[in-house]
Protein backbone atom coordinates (compact mmCIF):
# COMPACT_ATOMS: atom_id res chain seq x y z
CA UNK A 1 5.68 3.57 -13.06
CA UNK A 2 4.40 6.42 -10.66
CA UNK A 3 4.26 4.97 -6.81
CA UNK A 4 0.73 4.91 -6.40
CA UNK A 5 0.27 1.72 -8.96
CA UNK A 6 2.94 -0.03 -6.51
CA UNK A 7 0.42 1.08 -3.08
CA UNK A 8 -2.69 -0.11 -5.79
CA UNK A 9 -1.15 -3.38 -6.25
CA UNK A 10 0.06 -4.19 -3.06
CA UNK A 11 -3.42 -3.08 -1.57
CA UNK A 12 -5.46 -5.62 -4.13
CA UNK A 13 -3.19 -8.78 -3.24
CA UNK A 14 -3.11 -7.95 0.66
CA UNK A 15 -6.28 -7.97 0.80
CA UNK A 16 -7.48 -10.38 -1.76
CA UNK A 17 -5.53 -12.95 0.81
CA UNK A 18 -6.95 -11.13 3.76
CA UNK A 19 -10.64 -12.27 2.71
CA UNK A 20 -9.36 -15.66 1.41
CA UNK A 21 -7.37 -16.53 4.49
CA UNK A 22 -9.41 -14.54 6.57
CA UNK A 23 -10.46 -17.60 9.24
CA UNK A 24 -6.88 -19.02 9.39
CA UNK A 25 -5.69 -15.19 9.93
CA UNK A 26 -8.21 -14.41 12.86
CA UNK A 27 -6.74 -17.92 14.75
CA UNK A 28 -3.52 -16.39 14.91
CA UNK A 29 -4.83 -13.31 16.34
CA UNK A 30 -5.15 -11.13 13.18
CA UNK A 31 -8.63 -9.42 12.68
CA UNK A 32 -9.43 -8.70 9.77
CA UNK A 33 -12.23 -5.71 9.43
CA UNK A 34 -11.88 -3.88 6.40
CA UNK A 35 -10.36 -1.08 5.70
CA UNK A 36 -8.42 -2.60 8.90
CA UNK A 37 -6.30 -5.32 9.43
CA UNK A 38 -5.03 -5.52 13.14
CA UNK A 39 -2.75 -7.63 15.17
CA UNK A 40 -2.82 -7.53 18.35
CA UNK A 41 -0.44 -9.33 21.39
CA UNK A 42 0.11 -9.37 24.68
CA UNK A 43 4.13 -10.57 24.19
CA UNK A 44 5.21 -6.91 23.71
CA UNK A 45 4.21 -5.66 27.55
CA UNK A 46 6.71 -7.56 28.96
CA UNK A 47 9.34 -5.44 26.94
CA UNK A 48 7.46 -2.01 27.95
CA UNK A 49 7.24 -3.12 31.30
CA UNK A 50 11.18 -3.74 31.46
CA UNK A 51 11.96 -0.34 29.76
CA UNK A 52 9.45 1.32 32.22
CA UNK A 53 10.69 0.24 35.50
CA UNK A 54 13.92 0.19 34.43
CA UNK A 55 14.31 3.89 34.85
CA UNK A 56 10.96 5.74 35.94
CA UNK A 57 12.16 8.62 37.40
CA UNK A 58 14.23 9.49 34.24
CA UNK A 59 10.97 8.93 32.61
CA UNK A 60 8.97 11.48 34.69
CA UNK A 61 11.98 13.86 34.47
CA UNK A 62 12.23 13.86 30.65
CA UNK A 63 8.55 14.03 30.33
CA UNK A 64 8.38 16.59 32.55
CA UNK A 65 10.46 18.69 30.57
CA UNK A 66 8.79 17.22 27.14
CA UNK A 67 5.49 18.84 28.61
CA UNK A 68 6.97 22.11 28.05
CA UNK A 69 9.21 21.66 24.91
CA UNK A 70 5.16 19.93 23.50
CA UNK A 71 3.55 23.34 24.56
CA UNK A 72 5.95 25.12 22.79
CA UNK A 73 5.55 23.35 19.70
CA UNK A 74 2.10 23.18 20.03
CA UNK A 75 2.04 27.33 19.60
CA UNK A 76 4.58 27.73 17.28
CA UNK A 77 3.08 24.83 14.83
CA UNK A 78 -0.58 26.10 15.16
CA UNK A 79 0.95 29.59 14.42
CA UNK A 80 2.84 28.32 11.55
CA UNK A 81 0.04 26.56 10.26
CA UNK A 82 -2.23 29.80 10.10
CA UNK A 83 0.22 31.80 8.89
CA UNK A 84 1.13 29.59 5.99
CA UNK A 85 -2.66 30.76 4.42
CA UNK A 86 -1.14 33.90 3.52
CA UNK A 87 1.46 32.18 1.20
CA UNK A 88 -0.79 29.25 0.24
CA UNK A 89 -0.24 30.29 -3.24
CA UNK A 90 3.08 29.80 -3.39
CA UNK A 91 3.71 26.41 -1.74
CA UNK A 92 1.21 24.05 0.15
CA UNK A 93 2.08 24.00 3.81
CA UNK A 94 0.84 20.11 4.42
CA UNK A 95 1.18 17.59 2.44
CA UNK A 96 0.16 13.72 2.69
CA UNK A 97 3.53 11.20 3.43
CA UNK A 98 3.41 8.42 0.82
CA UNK A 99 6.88 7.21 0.34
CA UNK A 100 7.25 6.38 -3.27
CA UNK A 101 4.39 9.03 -4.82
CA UNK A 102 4.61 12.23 -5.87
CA UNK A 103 1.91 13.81 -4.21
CA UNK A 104 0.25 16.77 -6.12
CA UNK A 105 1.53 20.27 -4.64
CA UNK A 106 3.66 18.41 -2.34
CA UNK A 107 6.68 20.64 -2.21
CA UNK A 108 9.29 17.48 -1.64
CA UNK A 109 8.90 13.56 -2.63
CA UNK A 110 9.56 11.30 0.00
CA UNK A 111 11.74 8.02 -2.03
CA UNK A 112 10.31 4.67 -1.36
CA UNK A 113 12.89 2.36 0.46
CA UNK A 114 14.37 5.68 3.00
CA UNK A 115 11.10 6.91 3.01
CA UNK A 116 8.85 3.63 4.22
CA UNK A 117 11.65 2.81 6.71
CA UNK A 118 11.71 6.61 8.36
CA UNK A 119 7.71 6.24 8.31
CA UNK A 120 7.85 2.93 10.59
CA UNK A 121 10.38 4.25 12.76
CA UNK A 122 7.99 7.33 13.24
CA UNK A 123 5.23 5.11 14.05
CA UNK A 124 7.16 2.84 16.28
CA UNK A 125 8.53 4.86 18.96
CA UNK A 126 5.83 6.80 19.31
CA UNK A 127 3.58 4.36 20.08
CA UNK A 128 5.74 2.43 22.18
CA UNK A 129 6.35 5.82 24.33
CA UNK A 130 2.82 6.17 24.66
CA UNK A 131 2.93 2.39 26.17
CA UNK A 132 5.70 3.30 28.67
CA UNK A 133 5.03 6.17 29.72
CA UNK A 134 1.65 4.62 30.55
CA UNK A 135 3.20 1.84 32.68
CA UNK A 136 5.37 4.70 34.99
CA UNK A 137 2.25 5.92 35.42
CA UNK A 138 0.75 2.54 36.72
CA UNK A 139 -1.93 2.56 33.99
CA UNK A 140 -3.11 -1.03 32.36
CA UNK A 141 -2.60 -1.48 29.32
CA UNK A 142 -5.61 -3.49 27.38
CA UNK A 143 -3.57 -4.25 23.94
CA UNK A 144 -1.22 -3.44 21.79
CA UNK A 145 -0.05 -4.37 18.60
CA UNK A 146 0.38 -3.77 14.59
CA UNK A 147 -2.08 -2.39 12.34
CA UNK A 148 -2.66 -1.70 8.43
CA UNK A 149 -4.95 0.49 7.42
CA UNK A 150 -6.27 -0.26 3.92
CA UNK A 151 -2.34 0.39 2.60
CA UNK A 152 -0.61 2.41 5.31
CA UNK A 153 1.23 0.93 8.06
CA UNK A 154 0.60 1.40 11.64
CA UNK A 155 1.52 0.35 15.38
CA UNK A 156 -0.98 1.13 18.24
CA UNK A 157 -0.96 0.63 22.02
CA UNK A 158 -4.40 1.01 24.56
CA UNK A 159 -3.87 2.14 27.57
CA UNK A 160 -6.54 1.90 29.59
CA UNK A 161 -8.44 5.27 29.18
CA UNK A 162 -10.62 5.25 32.64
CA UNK A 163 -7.29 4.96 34.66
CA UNK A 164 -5.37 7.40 32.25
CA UNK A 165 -8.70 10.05 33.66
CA UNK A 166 -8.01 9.40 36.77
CA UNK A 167 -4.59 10.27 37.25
CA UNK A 168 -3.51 14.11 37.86
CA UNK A 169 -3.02 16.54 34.93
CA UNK A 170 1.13 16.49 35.14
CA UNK A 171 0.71 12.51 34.52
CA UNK A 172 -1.76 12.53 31.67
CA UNK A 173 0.28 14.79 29.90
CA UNK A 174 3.15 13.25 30.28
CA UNK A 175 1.33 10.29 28.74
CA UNK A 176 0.38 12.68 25.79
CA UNK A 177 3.83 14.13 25.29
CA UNK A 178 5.65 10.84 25.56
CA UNK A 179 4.76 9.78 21.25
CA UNK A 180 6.24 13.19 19.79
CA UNK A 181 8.59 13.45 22.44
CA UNK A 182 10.40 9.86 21.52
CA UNK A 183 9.73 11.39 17.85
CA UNK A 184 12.04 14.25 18.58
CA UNK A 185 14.27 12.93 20.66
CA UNK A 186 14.98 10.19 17.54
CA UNK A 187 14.89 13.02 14.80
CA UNK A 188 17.94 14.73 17.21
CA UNK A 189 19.65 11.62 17.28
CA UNK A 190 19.36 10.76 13.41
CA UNK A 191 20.30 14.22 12.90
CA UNK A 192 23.59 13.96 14.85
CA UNK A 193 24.22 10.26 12.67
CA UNK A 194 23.79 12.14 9.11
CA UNK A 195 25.77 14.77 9.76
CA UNK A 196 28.99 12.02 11.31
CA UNK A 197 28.64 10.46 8.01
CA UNK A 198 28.42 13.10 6.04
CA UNK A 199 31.36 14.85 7.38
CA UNK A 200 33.54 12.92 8.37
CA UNK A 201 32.95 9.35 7.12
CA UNK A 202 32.48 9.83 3.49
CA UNK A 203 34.95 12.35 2.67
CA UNK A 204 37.39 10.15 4.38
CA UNK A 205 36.50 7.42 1.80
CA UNK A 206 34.72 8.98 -1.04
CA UNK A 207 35.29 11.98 -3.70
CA UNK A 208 32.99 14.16 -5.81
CA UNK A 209 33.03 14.13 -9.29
CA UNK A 210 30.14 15.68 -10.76
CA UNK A 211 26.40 15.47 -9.79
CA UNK A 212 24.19 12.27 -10.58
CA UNK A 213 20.51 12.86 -11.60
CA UNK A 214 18.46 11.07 -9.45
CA UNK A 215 14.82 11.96 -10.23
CA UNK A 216 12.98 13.91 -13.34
CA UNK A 217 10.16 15.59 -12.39
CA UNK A 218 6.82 15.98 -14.66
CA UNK A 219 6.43 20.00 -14.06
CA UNK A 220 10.06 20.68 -15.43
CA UNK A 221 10.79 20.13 -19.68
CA UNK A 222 14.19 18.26 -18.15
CA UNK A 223 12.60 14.88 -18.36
CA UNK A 224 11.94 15.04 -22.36
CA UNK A 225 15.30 15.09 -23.10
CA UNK A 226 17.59 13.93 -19.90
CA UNK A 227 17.44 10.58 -18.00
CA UNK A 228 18.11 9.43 -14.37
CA UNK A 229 21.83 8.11 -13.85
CA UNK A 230 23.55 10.59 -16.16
CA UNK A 231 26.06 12.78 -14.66
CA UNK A 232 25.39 16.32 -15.05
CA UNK A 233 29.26 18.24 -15.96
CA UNK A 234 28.26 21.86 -16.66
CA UNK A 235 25.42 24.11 -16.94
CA UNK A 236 25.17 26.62 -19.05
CA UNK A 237 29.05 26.02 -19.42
CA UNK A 238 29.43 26.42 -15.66
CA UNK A 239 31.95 23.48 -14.63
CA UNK A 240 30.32 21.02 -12.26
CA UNK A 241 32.97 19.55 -10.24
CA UNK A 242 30.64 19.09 -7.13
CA UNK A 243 27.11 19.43 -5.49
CA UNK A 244 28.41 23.42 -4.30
CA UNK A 245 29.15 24.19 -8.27
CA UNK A 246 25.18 22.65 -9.18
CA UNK A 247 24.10 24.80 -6.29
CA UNK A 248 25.14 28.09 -7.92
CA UNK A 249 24.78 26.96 -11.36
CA UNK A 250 21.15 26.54 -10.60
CA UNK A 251 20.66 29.59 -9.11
CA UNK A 252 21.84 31.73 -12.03
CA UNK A 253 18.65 30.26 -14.10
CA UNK A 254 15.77 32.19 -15.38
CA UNK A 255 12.58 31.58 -16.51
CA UNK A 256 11.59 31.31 -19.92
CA UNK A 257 15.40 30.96 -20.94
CA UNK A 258 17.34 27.94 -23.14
CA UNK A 259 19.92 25.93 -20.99
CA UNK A 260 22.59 24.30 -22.06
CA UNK A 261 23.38 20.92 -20.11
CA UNK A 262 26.79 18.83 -20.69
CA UNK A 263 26.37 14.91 -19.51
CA UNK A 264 28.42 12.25 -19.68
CA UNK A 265 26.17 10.92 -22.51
CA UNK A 266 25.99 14.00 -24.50
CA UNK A 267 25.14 17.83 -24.79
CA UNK A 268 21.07 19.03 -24.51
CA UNK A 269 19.22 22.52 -24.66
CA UNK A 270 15.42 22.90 -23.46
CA UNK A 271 13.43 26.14 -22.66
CA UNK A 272 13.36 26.51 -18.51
CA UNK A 273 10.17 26.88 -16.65
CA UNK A 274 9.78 29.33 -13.44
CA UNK A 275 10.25 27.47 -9.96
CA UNK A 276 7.13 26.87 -8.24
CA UNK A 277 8.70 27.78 -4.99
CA UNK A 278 10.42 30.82 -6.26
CA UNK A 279 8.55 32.34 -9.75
CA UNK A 280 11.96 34.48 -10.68
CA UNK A 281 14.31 31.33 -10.60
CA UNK A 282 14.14 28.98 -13.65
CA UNK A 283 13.35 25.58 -13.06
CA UNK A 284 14.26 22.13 -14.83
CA UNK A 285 12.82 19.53 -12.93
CA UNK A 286 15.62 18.23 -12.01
CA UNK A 287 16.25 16.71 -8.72
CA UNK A 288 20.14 15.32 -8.41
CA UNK A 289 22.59 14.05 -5.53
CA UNK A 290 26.48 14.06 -5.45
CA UNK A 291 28.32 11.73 -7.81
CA UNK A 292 31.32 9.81 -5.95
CA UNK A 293 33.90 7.82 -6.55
CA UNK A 294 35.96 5.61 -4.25
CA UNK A 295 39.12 7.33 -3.11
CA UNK A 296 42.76 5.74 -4.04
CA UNK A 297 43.70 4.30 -0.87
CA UNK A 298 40.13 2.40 -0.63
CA UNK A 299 40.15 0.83 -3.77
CA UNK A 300 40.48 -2.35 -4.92
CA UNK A 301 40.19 -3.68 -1.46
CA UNK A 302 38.25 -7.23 -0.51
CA UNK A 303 35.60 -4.75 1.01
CA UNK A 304 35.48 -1.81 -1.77
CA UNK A 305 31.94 -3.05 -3.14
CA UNK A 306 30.78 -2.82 0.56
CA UNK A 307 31.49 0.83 1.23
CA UNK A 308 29.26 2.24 -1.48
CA UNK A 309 26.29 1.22 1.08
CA UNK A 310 27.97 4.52 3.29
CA UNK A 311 26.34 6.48 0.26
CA UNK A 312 22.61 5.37 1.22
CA UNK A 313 23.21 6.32 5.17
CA UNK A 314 22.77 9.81 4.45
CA UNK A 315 19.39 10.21 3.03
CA UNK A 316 17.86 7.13 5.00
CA UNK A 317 18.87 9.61 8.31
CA UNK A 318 17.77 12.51 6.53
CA UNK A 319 14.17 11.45 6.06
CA UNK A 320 14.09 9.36 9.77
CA UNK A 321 15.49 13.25 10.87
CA UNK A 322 12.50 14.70 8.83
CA UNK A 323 9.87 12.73 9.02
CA UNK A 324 9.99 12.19 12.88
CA UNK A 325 10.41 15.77 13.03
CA UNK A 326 7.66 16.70 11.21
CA UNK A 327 5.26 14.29 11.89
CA UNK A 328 5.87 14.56 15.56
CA UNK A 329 5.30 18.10 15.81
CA UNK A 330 2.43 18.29 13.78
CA UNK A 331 1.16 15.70 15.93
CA UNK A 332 1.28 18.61 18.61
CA UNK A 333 -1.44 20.84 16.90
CA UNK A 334 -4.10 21.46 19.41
CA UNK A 335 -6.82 19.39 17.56
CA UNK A 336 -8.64 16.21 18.50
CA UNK A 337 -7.47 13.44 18.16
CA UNK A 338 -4.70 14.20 18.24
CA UNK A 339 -2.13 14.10 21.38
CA UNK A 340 -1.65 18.10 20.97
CA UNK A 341 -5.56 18.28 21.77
CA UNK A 342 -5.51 16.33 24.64
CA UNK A 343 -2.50 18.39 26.06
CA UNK A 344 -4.24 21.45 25.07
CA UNK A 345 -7.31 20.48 27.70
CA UNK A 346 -5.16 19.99 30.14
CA UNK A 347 -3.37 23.03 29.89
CA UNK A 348 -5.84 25.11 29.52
CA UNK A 349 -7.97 23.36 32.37
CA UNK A 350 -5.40 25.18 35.07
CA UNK A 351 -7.35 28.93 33.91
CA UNK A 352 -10.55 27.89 32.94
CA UNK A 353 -14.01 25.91 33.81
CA UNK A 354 -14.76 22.68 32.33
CA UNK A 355 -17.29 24.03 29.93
CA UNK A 356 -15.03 26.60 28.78
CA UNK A 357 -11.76 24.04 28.15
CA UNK A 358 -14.76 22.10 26.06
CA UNK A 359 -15.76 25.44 24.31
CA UNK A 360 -11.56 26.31 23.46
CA UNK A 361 -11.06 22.11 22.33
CA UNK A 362 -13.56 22.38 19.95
CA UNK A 363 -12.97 25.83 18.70
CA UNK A 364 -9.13 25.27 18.04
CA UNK A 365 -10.49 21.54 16.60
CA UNK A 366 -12.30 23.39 13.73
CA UNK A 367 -10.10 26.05 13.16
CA UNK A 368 -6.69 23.82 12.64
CA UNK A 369 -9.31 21.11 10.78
CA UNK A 370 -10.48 23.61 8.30
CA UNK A 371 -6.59 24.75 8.09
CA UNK A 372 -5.13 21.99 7.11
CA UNK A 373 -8.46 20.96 4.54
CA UNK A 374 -8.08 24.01 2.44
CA UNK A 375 -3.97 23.76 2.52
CA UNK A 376 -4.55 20.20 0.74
CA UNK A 377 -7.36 21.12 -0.78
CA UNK A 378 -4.70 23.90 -2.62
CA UNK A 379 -1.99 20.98 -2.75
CA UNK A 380 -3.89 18.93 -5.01
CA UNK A 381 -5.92 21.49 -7.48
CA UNK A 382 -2.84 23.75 -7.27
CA UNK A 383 -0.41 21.05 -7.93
CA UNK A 384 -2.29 19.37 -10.80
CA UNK A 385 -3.13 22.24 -12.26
């Protein structure tokens, strides 16, 4: 069943006992305003207020330095994002995150479990770095809490926005920086995980023997005649011994050609079609991982059954890597409402009048808005087409 019926269901009963248990909801501090349902505490200030004071002048320091790592990504993603119209044709440039769904045009799919758990971490540190960065500065904060938004999850945190105006430039954007900032920092740190465990602790405990098909996609011809699980031993009678030998056996494929697959369950031929990302490479629709097997000298241990959970740890860092990453970057465009548009003003504000940072918000508002429209806009006719 495609991902979307799972977000259609789970959106019906939410909110089918949102409305029915809507009073007994709002007395434990849960409002309930369609397409919102937000909870909101005061418990969690405590914790930002310990984190804040525990260390405020590493907080300005790192901040300070975020401000100009944030401007840089701030150019180079706007940049990116205008020059990706010029191969809009070829692959869409943005692309919604719905864990679970393949999203039309979408040049990757996101898998559920990795993928919802990479989303919240994305959403939790940034918000909570918003929070303490707020309280070095000595702004209130009026609320914070958890949110969902029809059937997307959310965190959010209110500083107090008169006190956040009235505090110099370097301090409101180190308030803006402090989200993608905490998003980066976290992608570096996932990044340095993934890579331990991939190599280092799986080799050490794990072998390759062949690749596993994990996913069949609808715009390959793969899925009418292979299935997800089998493992994949040549192509084209190209030996697959590991995920290197797949590699280069896929990249010997051409369009409009007959390949030969060998599984574990049997032999299969189907006609290729060309690679959306890459028209002169054939494509199956195939999307496959690594198949391992438990070394000798780890086998038939008390724990064995345990260690194939090392497997998962890869991919679950990969997409907290990514999606932090990519999420908190783009979060640097300069466009309201974004944090990138308020550090844009401020910037900006150090060369030019007040009516003239007003003139450049909106301007660069529009242009990255209408950007990113017609890039989806692409993504969806393009990819259902």
């Amino acid at each position: 069943m495609n991902g979307i019926w799972y977000y259609a269901i789970a959106f019906i009963v939410i909110w089918a006992i949102a409305f029915v248990l809507k009073d007994q909801l709002e007395k434990v501090g849960v409002e309930v305003s369609f397409p919102v349902l937000m909870w909101r505490t005061t418990k969690l200030r405590g914790l930002v207020d310990r984190i804040a004071n525990r260390a405020p002048r590493f907080w300005k320091w790192f901040m300070n330095a975020g401000i100009v790592i944030s401007a840089f990504f701030m150019v180079f993603m706007a940049v990116l994002l205008l020059q990706s119209l010029t191969t809009i044709t070829e692959v869409s440039s943005v692309s919604l995150v719905l864990p679970g769904v393949e999203v039309p045009g979408s040049p990757f799919f996101i898998p559920f479990f990795s993928g919802f758990i990479a989303l919240i971490t994305v959403i939790i540190v940034h918000e909570f770095s918003h929070g303490i960065l707020a309280r070095v500065e000595k702004v209130d904060i009026k609320s914070m809490g958890l949110l969902l938004f029809a059937i997307l999850p959310g965190a959010f945190v209110e500083p107090d926005e008169d006190e956040v105006k009235e505090l110099d430039r370097p301090a409101r954007m180190r308030i803006y920086v402090a989200g993608s900032m905490a998003n980066l920092s976290l992608a570096v740190v996932a990044l340095i995980i993934m890579t331990l465990i991939s190599s280092s602790v799986i080799p050490a405990v794990f072998h390759e023997d062949g690749v596993e098909i994990t996913r069949l996609t609808d715009d390959g011809n793969a899925h009418d005649y292979l299935k997800t699980g089998m493992i994949l031993k040549s192509i084209n009678n190209y030996t697959i011994g590991d995920a290197d030998d797949y590699s280069s056996a896929v990249r010997s494929l051409t369009p409009n050609k007959t390949v030969s697959i060998l599984t574990d369950q049997g032999s299969y031929s189907f006609k290729l079609k060309s690679n959306p990302a890459n028209h002169s490479l054939g494509y199956m629709g195939i999307q496959a991982k690594a198949h391992y097997l438990i070394n000798d000298n780890y086998s038939n241990k008390f724990y064995s059954p345990y260690l194939w959970v090392l497997l998962d740890l890869p991919e679950l860092f990969m997409w907290i890597f990514l999606l932090n990453f990519s999420i908190g970057t783009f979060n640097l465009l300069p466009m309201k409402p974004l944090d990138g548009g308020a550090l844009f003003e401020d910037l900006i504000s150090y060369v030019a009048s007040d009516d003239n940072v007003k003139i450049a918000s909106q301007f660069m508002t529009y242009l990255m808005a209408i950007t990113i429209i017609v890039s989806l806009v692409y993504s969806f006719t393009g990819g259902l087409v």
